[in-house]
C-alpha atoms as a PDB file:
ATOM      1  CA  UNK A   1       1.720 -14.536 -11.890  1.00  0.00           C
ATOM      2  CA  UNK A   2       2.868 -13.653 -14.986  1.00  0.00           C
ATOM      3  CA  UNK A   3       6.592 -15.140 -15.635  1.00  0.00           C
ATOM      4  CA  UNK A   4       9.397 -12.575 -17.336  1.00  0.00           C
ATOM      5  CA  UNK A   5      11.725 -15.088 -19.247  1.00  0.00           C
ATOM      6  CA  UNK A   6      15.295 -14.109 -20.246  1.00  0.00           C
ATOM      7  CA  UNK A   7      18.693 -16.170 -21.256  1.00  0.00           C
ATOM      8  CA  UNK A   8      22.133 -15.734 -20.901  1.00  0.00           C
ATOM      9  CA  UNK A   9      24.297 -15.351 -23.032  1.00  0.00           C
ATOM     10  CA  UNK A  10      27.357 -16.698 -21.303  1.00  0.00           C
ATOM     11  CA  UNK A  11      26.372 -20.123 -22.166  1.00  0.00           C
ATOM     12  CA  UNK A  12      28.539 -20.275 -25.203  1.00  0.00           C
ATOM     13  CA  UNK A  13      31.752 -18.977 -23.620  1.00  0.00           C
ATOM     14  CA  UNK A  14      33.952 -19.745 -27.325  1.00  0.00           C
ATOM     15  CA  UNK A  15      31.378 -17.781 -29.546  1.00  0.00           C
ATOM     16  CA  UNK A  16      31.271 -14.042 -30.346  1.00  0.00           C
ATOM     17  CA  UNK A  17      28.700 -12.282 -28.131  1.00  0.00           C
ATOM     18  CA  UNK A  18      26.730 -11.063 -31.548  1.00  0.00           C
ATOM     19  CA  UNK A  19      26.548 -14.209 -32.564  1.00  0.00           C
ATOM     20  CA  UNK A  20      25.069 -15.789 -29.914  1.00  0.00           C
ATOM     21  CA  UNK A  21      22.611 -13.096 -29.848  1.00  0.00           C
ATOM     22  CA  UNK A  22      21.265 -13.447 -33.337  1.00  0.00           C
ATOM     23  CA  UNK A  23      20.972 -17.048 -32.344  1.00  0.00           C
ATOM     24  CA  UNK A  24      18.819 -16.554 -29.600  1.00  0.00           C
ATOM     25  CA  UNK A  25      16.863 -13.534 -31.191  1.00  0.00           C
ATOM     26  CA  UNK A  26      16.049 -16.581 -33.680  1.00  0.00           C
ATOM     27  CA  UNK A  27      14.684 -18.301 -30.648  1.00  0.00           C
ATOM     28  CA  UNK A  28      12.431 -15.479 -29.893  1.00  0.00           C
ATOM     29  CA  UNK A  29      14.144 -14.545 -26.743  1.00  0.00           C
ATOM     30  CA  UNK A  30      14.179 -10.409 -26.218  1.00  0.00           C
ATOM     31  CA  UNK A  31      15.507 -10.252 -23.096  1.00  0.00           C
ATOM     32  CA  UNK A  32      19.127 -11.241 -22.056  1.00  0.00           C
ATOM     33  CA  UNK A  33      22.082 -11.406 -19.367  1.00  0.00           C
ATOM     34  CA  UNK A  34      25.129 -10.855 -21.173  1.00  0.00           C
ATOM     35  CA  UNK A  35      28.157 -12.860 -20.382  1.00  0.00           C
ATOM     36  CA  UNK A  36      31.932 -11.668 -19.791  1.00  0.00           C
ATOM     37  CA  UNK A  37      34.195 -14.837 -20.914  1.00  0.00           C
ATOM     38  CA  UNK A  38      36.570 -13.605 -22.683  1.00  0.00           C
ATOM     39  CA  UNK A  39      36.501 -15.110 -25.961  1.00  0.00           C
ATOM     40  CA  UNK A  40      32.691 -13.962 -25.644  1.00  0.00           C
ATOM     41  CA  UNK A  41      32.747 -10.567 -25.011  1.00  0.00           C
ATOM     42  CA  UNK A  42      34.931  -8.123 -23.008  1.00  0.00           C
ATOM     43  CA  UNK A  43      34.280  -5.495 -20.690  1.00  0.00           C
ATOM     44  CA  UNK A  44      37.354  -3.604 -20.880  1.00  0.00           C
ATOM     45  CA  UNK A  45      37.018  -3.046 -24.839  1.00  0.00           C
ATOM     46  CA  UNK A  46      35.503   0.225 -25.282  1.00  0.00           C
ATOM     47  CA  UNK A  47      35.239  -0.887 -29.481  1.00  0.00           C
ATOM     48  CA  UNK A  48      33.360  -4.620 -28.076  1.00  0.00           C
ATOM     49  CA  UNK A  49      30.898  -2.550 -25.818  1.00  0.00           C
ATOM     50  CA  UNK A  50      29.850   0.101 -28.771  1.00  0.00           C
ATOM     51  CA  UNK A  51      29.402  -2.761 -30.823  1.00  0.00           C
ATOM     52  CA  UNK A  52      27.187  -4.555 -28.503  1.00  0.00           C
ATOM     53  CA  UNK A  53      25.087  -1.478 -28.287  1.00  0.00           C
ATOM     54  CA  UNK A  54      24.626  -1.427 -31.244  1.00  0.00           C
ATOM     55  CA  UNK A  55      24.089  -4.995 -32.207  1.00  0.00           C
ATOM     56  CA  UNK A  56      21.196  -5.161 -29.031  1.00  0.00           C
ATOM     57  CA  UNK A  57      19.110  -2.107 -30.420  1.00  0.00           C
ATOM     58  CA  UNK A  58      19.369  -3.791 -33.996  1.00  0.00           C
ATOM     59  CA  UNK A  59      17.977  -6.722 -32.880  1.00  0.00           C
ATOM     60  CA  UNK A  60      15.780  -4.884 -30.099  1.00  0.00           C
ATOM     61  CA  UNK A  61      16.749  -7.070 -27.473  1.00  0.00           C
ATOM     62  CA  UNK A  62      16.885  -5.732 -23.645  1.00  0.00           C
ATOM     63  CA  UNK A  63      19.967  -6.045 -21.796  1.00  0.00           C
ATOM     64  CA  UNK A  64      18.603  -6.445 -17.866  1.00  0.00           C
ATOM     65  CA  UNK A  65      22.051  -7.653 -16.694  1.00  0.00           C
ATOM     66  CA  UNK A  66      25.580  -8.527 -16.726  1.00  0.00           C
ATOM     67  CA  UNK A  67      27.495 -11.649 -15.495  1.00  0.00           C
ATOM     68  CA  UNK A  68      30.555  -9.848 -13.509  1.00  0.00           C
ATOM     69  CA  UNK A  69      34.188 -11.930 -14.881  1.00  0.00           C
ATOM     70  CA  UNK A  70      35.106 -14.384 -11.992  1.00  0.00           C
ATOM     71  CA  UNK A  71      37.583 -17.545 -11.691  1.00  0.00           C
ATOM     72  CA  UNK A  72      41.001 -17.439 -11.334  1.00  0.00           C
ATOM     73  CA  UNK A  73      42.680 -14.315  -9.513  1.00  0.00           C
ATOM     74  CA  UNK A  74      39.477 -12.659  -9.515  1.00  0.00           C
ATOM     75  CA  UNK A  75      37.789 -13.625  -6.514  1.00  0.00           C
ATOM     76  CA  UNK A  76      36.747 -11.513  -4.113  1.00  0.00           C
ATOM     77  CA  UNK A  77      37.595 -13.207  -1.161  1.00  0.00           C
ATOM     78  CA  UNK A  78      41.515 -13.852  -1.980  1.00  0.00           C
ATOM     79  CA  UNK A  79      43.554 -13.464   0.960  1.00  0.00           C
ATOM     80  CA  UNK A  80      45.983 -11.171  -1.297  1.00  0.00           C
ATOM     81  CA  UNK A  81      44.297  -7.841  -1.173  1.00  0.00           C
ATOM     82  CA  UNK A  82      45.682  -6.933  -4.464  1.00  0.00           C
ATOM     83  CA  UNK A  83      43.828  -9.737  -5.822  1.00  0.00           C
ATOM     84  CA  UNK A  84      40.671  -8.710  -4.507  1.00  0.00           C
ATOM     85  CA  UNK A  85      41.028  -5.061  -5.760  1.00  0.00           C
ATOM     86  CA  UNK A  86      41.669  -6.617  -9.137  1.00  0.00           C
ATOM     87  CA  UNK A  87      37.985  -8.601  -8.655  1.00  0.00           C
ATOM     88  CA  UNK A  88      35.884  -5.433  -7.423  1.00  0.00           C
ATOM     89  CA  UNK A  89      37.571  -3.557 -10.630  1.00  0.00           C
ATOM     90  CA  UNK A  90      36.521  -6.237 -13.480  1.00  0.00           C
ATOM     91  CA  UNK A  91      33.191  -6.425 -11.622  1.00  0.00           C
ATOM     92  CA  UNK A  92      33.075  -2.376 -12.060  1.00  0.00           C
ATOM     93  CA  UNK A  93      34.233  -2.630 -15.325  1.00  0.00           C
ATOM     94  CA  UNK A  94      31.308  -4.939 -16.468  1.00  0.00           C
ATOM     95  CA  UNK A  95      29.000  -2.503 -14.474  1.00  0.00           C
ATOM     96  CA  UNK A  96      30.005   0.579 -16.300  1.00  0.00           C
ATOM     97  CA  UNK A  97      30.239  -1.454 -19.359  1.00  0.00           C
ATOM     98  CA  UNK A  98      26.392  -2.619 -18.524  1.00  0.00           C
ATOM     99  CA  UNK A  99      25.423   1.181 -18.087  1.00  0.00           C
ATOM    100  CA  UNK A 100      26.430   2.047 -21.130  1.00  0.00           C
ATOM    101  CA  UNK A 101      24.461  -0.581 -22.864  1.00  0.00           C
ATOM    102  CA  UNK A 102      21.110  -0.188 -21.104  1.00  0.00           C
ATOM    103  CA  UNK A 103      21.344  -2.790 -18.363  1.00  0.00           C
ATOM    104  CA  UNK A 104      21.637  -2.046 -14.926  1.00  0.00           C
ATOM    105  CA  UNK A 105      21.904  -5.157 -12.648  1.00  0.00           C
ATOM    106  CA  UNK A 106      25.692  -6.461 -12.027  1.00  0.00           C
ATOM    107  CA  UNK A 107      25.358 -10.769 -11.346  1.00  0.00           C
ATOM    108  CA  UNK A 108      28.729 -11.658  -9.437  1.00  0.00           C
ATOM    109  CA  UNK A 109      29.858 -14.642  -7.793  1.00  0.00           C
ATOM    110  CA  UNK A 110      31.004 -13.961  -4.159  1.00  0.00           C
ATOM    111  CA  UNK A 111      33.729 -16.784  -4.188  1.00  0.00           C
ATOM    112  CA  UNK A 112      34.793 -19.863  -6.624  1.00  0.00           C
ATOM    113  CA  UNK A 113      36.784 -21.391  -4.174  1.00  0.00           C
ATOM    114  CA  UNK A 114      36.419 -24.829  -2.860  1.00  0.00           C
ATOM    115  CA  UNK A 115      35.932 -24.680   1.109  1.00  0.00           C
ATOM    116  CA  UNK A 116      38.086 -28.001   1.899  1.00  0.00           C
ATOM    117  CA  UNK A 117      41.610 -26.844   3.131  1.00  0.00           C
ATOM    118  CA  UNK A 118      41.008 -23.359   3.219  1.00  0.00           C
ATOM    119  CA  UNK A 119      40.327 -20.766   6.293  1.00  0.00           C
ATOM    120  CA  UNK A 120      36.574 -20.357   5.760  1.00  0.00           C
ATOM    121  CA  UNK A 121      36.126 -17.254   7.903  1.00  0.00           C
ATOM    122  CA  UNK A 122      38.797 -15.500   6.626  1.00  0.00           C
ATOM    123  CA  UNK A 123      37.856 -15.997   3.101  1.00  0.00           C
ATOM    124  CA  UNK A 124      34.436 -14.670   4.171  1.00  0.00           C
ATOM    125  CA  UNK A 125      35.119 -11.605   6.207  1.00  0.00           C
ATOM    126  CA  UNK A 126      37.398 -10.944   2.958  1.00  0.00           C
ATOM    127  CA  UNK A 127      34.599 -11.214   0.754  1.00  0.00           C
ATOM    128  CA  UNK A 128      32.284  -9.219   2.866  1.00  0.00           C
ATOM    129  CA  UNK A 129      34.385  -6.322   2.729  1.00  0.00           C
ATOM    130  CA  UNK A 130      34.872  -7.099  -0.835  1.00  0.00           C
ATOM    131  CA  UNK A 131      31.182  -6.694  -1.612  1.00  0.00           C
ATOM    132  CA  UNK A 132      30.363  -3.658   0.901  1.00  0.00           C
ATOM    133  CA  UNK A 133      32.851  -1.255  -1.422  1.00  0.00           C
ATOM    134  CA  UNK A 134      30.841  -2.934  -4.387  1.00  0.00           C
ATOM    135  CA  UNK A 135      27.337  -1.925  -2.752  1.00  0.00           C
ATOM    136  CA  UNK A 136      28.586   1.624  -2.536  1.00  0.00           C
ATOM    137  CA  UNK A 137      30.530   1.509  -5.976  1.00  0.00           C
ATOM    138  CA  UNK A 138      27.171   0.126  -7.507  1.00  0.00           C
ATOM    139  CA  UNK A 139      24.773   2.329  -5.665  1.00  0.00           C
ATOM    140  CA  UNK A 140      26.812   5.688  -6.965  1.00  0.00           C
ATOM    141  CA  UNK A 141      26.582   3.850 -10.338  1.00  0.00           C
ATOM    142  CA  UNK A 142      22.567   3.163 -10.223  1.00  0.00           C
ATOM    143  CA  UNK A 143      23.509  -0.634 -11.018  1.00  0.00           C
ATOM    144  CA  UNK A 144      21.931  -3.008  -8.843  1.00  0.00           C
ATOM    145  CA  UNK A 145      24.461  -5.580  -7.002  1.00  0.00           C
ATOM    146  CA  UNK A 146      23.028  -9.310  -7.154  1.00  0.00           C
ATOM    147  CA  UNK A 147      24.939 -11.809  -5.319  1.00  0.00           C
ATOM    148  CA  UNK A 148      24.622 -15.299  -6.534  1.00  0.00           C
ATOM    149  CA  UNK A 149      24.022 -18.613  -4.558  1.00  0.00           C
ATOM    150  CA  UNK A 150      27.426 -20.796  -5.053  1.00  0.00           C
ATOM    151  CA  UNK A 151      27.873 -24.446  -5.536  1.00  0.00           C
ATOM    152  CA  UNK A 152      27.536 -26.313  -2.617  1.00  0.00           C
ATOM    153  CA  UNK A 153      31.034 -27.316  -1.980  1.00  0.00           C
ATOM    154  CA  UNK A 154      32.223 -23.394  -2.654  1.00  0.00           C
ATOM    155  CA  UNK A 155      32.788 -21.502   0.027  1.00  0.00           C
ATOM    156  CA  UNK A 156      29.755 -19.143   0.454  1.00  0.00           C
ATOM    157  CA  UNK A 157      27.251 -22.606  -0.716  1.00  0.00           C
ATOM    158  CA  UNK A 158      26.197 -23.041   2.691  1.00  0.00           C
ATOM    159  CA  UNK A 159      23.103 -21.231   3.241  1.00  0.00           C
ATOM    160  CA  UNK A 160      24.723 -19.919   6.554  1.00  0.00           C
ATOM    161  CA  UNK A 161      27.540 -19.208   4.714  1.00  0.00           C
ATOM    162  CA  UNK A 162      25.875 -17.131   2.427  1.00  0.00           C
ATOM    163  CA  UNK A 163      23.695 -15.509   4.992  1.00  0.00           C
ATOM    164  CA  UNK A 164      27.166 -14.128   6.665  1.00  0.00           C
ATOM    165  CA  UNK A 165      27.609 -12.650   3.769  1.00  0.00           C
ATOM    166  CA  UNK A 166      24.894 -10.483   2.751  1.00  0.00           C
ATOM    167  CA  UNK A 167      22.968 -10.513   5.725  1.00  0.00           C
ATOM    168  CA  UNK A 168      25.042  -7.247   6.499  1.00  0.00           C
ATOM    169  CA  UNK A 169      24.867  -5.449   3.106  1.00  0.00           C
ATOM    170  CA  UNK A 170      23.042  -2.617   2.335  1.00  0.00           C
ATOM    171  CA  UNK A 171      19.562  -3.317   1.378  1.00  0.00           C
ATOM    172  CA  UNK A 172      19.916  -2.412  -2.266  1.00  0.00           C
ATOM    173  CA  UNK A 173      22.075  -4.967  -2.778  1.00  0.00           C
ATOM    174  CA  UNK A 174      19.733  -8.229  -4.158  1.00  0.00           C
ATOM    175  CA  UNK A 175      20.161 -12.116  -4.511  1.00  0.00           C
ATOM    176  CA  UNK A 176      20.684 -14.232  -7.144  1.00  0.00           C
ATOM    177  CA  UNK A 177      19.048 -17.978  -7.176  1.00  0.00           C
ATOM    178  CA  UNK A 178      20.673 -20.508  -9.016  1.00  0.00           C
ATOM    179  CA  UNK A 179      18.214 -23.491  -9.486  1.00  0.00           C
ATOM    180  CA  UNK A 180      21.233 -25.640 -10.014  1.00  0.00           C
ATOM    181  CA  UNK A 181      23.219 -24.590  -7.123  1.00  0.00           C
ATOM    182  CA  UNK A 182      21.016 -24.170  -4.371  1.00  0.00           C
ATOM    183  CA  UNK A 183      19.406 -27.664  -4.685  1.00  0.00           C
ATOM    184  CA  UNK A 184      22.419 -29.744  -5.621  1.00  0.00           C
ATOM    185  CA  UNK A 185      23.369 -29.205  -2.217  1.00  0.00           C
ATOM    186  CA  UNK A 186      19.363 -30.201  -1.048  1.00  0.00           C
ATOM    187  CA  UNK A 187      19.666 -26.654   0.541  1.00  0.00           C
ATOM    188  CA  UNK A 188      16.788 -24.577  -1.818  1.00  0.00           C
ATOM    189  CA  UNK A 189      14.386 -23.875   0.903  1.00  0.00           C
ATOM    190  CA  UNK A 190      16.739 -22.755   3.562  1.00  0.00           C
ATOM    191  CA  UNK A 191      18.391 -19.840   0.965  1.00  0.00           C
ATOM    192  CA  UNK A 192      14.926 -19.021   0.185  1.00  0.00           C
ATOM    193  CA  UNK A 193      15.127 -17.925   4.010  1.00  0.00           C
ATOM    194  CA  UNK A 194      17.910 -16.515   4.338  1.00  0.00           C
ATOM    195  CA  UNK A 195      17.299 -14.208   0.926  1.00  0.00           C
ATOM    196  CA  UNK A 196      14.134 -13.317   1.802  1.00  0.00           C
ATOM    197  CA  UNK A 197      12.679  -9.869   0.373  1.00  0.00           C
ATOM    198  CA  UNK A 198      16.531  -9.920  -1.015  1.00  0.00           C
ATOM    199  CA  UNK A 199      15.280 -12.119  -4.138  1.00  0.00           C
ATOM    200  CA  UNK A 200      15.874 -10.166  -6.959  1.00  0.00           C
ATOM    201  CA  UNK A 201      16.866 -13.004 -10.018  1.00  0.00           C
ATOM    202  CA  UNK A 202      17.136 -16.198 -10.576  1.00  0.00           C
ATOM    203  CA  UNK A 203      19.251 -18.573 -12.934  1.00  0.00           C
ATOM    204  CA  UNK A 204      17.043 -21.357 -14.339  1.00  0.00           C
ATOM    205  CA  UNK A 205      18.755 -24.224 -15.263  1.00  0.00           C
ATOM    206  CA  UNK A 206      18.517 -28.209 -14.448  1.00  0.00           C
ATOM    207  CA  UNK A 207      21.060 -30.993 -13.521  1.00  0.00           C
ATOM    208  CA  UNK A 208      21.516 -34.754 -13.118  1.00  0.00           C
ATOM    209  CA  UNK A 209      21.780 -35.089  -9.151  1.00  0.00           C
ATOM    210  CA  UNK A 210      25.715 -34.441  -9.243  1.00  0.00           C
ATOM    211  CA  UNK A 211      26.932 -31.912 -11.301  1.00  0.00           C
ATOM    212  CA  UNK A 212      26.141 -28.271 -12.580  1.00  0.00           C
ATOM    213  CA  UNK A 213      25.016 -29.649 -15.332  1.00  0.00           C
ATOM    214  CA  UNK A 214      23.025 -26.020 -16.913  1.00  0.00           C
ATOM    215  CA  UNK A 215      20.249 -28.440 -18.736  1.00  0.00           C
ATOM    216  CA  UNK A 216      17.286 -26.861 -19.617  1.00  0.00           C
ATOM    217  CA  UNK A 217      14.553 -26.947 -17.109  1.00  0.00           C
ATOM    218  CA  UNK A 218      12.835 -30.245 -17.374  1.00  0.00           C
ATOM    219  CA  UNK A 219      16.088 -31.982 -19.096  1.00  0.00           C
ATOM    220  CA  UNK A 220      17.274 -33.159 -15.245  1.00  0.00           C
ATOM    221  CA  UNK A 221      15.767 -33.836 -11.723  1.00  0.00           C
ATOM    222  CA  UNK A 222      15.097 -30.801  -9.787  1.00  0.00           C
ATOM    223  CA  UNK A 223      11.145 -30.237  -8.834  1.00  0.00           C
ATOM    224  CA  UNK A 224      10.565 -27.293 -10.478  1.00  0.00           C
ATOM    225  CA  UNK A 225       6.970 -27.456  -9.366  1.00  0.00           C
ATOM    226  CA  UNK A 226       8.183 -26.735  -5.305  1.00  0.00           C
ATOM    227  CA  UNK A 227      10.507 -24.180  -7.805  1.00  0.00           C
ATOM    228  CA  UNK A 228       7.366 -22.470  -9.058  1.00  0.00           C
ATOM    229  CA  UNK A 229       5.158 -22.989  -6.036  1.00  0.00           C
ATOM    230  CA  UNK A 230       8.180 -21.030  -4.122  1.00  0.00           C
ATOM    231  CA  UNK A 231       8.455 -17.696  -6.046  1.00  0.00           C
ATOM    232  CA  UNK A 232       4.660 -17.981  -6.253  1.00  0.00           C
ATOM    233  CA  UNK A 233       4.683 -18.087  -2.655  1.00  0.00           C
ATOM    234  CA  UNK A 234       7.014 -14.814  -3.066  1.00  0.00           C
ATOM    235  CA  UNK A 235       5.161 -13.240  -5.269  1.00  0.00           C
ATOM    236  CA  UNK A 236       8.140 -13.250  -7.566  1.00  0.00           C
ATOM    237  CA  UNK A 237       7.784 -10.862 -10.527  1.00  0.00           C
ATOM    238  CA  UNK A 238      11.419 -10.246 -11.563  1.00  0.00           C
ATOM    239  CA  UNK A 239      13.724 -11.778 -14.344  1.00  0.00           C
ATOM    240  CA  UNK A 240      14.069 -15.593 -14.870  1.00  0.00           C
ATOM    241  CA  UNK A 241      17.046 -16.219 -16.843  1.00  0.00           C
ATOM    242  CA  UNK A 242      18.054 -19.373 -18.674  1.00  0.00           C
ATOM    243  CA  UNK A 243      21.476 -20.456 -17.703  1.00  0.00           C
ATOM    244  CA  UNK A 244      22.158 -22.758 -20.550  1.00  0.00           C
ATOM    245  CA  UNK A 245      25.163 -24.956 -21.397  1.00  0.00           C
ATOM    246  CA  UNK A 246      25.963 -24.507 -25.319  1.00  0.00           C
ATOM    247  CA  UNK A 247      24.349 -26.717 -27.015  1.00  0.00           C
ATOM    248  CA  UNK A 248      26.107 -28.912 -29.909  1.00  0.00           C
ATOM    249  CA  UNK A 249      23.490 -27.508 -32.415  1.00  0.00           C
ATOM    250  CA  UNK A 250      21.977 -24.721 -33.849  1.00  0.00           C
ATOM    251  CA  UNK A 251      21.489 -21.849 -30.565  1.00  0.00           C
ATOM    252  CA  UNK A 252      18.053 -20.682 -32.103  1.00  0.00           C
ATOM    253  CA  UNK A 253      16.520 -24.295 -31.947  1.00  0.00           C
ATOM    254  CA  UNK A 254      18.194 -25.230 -28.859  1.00  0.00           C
ATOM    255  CA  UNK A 255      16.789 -22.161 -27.106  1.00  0.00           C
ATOM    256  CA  UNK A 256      13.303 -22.511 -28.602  1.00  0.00           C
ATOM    257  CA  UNK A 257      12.452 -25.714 -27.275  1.00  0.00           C
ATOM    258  CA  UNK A 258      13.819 -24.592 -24.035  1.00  0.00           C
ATOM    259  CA  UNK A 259      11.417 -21.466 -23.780  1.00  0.00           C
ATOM    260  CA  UNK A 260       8.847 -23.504 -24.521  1.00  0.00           C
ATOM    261  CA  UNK A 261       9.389 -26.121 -21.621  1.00  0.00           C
ATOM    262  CA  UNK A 262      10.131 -22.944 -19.161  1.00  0.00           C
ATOM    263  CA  UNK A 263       6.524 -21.654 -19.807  1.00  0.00           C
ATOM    264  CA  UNK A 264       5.217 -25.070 -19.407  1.00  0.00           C
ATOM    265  CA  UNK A 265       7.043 -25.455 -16.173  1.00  0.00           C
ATOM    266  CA  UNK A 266       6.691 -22.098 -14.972  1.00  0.00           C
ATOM    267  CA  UNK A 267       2.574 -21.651 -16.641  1.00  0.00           C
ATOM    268  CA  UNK A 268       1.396 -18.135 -18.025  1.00  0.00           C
END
């Protein structure tokens, strides 16, 4: 199996978007997810996305994705329905941005929300609905929707949870894996059911045991060889994108040495 390594570039949410990519072009990365925080880069900026363009042939790096804005009001299973409009238009905005750049797969986070004290089903059926106008919004746009795996203690990080929710979608619409997420809550094998054939990209980063820590493979605890032994299992042959915190050095050094573990980890 031959591994396709990426990174994002929504680890360093306070830098410039062109910045960080020069930094990891340094690295020798040529593939990247770009990020939507908004001192990073923004979606909504016609001037920011030309620029991108731009900056990404320059440095000929491919965008395959987008992270979709998320947090706050924009969560697509909000109870306020004008709240959850606002959520399926930033994560069209980042689509068509993405178009226009050369990518074409939208990442988006089905719900931020802690489960504790809230109505669970509601906020799921909400989300559902939320996602089926974004499979047929995204399958009009030829942008492929990915739905990431949540934290554990989000509503949605259950792997039933999570199999409520795209169980019913169109079969277009793929899966995200977060290494961190799905095994800080001890529940990796069980999403790798209920995903199935839906696997489509995964987030590679590492963690401590309690928090979402986005270390570098090999920096934390998680066995990435039942990781590698899984997708090989899979026959996984799609992206594998480095979900990095930003590091307190240079990017280009930083992201180096954590290519290099990821091909140890992963093999040729």
């Amino acid at each position: 199996m031959t591994w396709r390594l990426a990174a994002s570039t929504g680890c360093c949410v306070n830098t410039p978007i062109a910045q960080t990519l020069d930094g990891l072009r340094g690295a020798g990365v040529t593939a990247v997810e770009l990020g939507t925080p908004p001192r990073h880069f923004d979606p909504w900026q016609h001037d920011q996305i030309v620029a991108l363009g731009e900056r990404l042939r320059q440095l000929a790096i491919e965008p395959i994705a987008m992270h979709a804005p998320f947090g706050g009001l924009l969560d697509l299973s909000d109870p306020n329905p004008h709240h959850r409009h606002a959520a399926i238009g930033a994560i069209l905005a980042a689509a068509a941005a993405l178009r226009e750049v050369g990518g074409s797969r939208i990442v988006v986070h089905p719900t931020d929300v802690v489960r504790n004290g809230q109505n669970v089903d509601e906020r799921l059926a909400n989300c559902g609905a939320s996602l089926r106008v974004l499979a047929r919004a995204c399958l009009h746009m030829d942008v492929t929707l990915l739905v990431e795996t949540p934290l554990p203690h989000l509503i949605g990080g259950h792997p039933d949870e999570f199999a409520a929710l795209v169980k019913p979608l169109d079969r277009a619409v793929g899966v995200c894996f977060d290494t961190s997420h799905a095994t800080l809550g001890h529940q990796w094998d069980r999403f790798v059911e209920v995903a199935g054939d839906r696997l489509k990209h995964v987030h590679a980063n590492d963690h401590r045991g309690t928090f979402d820590d986005h270390l570098p493979p090999g920096d934390g605890i998680i066995d990435w060889r039942h990781i590698r032994e899984t997708l090989d299992r899979l026959a996984y042959g799609e992206w594998i994108v480095l979900e990095l915190s930003c590091p307190t050095g240079p990017l280009s050094e930083y992201m180096r040495r954590a290519l290099t573990r990821a091909r140890e980890l992963f093999g040729p």
